[in-house]
C-alpha atoms as a PDB file:
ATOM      1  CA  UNK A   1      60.126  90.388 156.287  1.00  0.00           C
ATOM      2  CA  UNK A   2      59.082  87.452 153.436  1.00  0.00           C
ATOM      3  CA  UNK A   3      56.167  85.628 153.655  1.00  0.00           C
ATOM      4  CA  UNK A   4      55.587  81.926 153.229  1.00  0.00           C
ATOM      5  CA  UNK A   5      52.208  80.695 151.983  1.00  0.00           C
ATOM      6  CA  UNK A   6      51.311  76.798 152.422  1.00  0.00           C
ATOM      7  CA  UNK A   7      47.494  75.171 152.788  1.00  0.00           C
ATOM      8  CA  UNK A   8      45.994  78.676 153.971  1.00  0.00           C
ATOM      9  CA  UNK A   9      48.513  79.764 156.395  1.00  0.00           C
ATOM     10  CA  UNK A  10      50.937  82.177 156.266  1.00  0.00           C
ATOM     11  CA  UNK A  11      54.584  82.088 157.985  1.00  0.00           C
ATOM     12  CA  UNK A  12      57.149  84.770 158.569  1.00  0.00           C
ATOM     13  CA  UNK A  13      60.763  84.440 157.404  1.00  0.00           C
ATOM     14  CA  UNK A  14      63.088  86.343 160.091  1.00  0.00           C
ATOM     15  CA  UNK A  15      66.797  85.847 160.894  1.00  0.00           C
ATOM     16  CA  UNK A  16      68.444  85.854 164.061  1.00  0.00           C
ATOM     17  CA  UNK A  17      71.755  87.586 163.881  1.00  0.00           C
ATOM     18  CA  UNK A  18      72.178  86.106 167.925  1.00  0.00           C
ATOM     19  CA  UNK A  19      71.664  82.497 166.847  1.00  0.00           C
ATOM     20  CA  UNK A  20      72.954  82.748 163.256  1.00  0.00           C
ATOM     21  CA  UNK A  21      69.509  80.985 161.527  1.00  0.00           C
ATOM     22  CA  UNK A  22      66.578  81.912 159.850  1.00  0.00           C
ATOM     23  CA  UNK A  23      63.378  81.334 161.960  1.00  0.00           C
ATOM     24  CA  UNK A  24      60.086  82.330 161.184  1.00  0.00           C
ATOM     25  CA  UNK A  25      56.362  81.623 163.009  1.00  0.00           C
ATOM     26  CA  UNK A  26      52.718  81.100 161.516  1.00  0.00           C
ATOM     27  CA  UNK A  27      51.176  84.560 161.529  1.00  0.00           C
ATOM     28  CA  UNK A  28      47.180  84.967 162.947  1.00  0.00           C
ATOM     29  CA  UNK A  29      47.387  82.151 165.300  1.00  0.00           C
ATOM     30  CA  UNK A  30      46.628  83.364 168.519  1.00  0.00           C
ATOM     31  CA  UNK A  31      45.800  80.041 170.216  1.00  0.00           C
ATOM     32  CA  UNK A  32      48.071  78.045 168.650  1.00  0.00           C
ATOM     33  CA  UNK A  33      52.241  78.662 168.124  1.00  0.00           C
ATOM     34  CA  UNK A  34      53.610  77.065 165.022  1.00  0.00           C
ATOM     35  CA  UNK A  35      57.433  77.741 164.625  1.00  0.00           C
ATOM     36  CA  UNK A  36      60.207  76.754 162.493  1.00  0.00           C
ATOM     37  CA  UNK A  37      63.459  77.212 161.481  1.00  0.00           C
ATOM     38  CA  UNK A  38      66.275  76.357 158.691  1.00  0.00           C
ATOM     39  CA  UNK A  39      69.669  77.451 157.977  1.00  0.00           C
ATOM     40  CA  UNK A  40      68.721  78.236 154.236  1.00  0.00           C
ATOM     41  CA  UNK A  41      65.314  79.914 152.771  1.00  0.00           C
ATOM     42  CA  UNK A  42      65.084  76.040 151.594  1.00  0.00           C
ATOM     43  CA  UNK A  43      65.444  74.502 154.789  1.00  0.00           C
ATOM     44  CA  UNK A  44      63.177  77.090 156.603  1.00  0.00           C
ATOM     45  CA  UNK A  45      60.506  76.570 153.764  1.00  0.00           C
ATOM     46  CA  UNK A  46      60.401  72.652 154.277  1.00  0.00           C
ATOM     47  CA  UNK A  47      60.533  73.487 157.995  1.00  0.00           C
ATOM     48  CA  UNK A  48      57.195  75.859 157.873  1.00  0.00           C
ATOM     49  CA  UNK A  49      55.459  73.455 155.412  1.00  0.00           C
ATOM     50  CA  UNK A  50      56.350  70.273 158.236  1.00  0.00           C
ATOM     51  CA  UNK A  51      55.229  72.126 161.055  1.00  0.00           C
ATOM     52  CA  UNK A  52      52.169  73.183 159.321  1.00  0.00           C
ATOM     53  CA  UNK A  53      51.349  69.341 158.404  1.00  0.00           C
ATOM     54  CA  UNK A  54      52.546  68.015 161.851  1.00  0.00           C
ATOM     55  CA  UNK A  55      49.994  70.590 163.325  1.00  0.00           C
ATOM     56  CA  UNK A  56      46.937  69.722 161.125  1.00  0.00           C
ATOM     57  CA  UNK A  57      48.217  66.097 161.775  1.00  0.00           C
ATOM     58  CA  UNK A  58      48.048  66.492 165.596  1.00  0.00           C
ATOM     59  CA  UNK A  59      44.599  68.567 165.738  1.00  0.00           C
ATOM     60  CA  UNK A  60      42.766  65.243 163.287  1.00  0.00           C
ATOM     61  CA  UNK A  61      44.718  62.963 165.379  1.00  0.00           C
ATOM     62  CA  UNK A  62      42.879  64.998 168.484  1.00  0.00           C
ATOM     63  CA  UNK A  63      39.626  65.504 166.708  1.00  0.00           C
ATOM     64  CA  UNK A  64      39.782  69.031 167.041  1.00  0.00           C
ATOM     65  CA  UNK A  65      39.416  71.929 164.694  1.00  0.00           C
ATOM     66  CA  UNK A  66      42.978  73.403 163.677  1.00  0.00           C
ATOM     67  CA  UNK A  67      42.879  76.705 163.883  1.00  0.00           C
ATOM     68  CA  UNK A  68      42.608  79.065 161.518  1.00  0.00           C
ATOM     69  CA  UNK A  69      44.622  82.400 160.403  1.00  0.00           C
ATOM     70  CA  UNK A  70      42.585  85.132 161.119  1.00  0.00           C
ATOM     71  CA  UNK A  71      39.159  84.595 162.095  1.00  0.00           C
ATOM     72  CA  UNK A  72      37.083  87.619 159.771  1.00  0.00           C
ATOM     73  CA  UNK A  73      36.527  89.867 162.516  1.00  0.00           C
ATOM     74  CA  UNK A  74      38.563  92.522 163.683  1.00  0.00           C
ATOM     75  CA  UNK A  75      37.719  95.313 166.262  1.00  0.00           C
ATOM     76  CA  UNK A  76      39.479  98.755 165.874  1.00  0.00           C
ATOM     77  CA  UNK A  77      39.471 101.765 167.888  1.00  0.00           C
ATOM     78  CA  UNK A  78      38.739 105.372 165.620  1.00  0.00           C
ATOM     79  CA  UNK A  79      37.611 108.968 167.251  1.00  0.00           C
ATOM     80  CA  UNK A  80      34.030 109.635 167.545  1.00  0.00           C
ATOM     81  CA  UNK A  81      34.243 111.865 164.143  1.00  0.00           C
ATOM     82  CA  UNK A  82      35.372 109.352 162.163  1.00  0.00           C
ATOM     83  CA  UNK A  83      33.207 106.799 163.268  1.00  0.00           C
ATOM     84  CA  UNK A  84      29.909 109.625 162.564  1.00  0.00           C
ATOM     85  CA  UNK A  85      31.518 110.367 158.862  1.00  0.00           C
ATOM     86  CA  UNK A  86      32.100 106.836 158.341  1.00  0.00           C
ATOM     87  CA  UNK A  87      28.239 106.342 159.614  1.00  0.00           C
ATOM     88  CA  UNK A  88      26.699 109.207 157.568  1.00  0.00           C
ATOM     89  CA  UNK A  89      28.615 107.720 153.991  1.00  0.00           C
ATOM     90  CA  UNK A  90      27.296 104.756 154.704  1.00  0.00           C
ATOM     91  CA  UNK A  91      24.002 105.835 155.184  1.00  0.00           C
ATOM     92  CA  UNK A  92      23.973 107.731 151.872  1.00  0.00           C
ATOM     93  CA  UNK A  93      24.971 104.798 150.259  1.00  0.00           C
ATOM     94  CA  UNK A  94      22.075 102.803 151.887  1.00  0.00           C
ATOM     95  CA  UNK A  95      24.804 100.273 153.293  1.00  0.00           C
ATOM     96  CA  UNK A  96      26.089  99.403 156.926  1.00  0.00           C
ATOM     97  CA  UNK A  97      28.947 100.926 158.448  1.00  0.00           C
ATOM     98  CA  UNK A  98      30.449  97.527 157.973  1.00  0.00           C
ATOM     99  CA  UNK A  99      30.029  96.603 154.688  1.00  0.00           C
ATOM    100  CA  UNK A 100      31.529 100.832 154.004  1.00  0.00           C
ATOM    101  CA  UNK A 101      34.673  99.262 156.369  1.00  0.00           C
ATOM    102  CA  UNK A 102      34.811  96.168 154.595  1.00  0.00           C
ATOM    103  CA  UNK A 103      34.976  97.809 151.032  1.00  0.00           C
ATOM    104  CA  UNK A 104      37.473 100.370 151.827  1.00  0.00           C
ATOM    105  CA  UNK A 105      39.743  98.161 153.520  1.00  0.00           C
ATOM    106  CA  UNK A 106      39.055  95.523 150.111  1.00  0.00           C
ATOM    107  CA  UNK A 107      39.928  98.186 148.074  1.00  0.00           C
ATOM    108  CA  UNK A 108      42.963  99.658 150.057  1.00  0.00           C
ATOM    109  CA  UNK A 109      44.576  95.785 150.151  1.00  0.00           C
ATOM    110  CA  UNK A 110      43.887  94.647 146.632  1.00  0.00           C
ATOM    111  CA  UNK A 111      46.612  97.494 145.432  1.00  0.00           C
ATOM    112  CA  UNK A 112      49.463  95.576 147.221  1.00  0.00           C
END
């Protein structure tokens, strides 16, 4: 799957062998659904950037925050030994288990 990448949000490129089109949808937004589609990567590209503008149109328009991709926080579910190893490293290192998380998973995701 591509990626799009317009004023801070991110949209999928997909293609629908049933309909014969490229679609694609704004990825983190779980309020709000911003789709598009195109027949060419062109056409889907101007599509994703319009609905992205139409929707930051709509929320000033509303006086309402848009929304944004991803909000920082994220919850995930690990086995009771992991979560004491990742404690006791973090300890050693005299920093929280969160900022141990948040520097692994930096580290891990600057490599791709």
């Amino acid at each position: 799957m591509g990626v799009f990448k317009y004023k801070g949000y991110s949209g999928s490129v997909e293609y629908s062998e049933k309909d014969d089109c490229l679609f694609g949808r704004v990825l983190g937004m779980n309020k709000d659904c911003i789709s598009y589609e195109g027949q060419t990567l062109d056409e889907l590209r101007k599509d994703f950037e319009g609905a992205v503008d139409d929707y930051l149109c709509m929320c000033k328009s509303k006086g309402i925050a848009p929304q944004k991709p991803y909000s920082g926080t994220l919850n995930i579910r690990i086995s009771p030994e992991t979560h004491g190893k990742i404690a006791e490293i973090a300890m050693v290192r005299g920093i929280t288990i969160n900022g141990f998380i948040r520097s692994a998973l930096e580290n891990a995701t600057s490599k791709i």
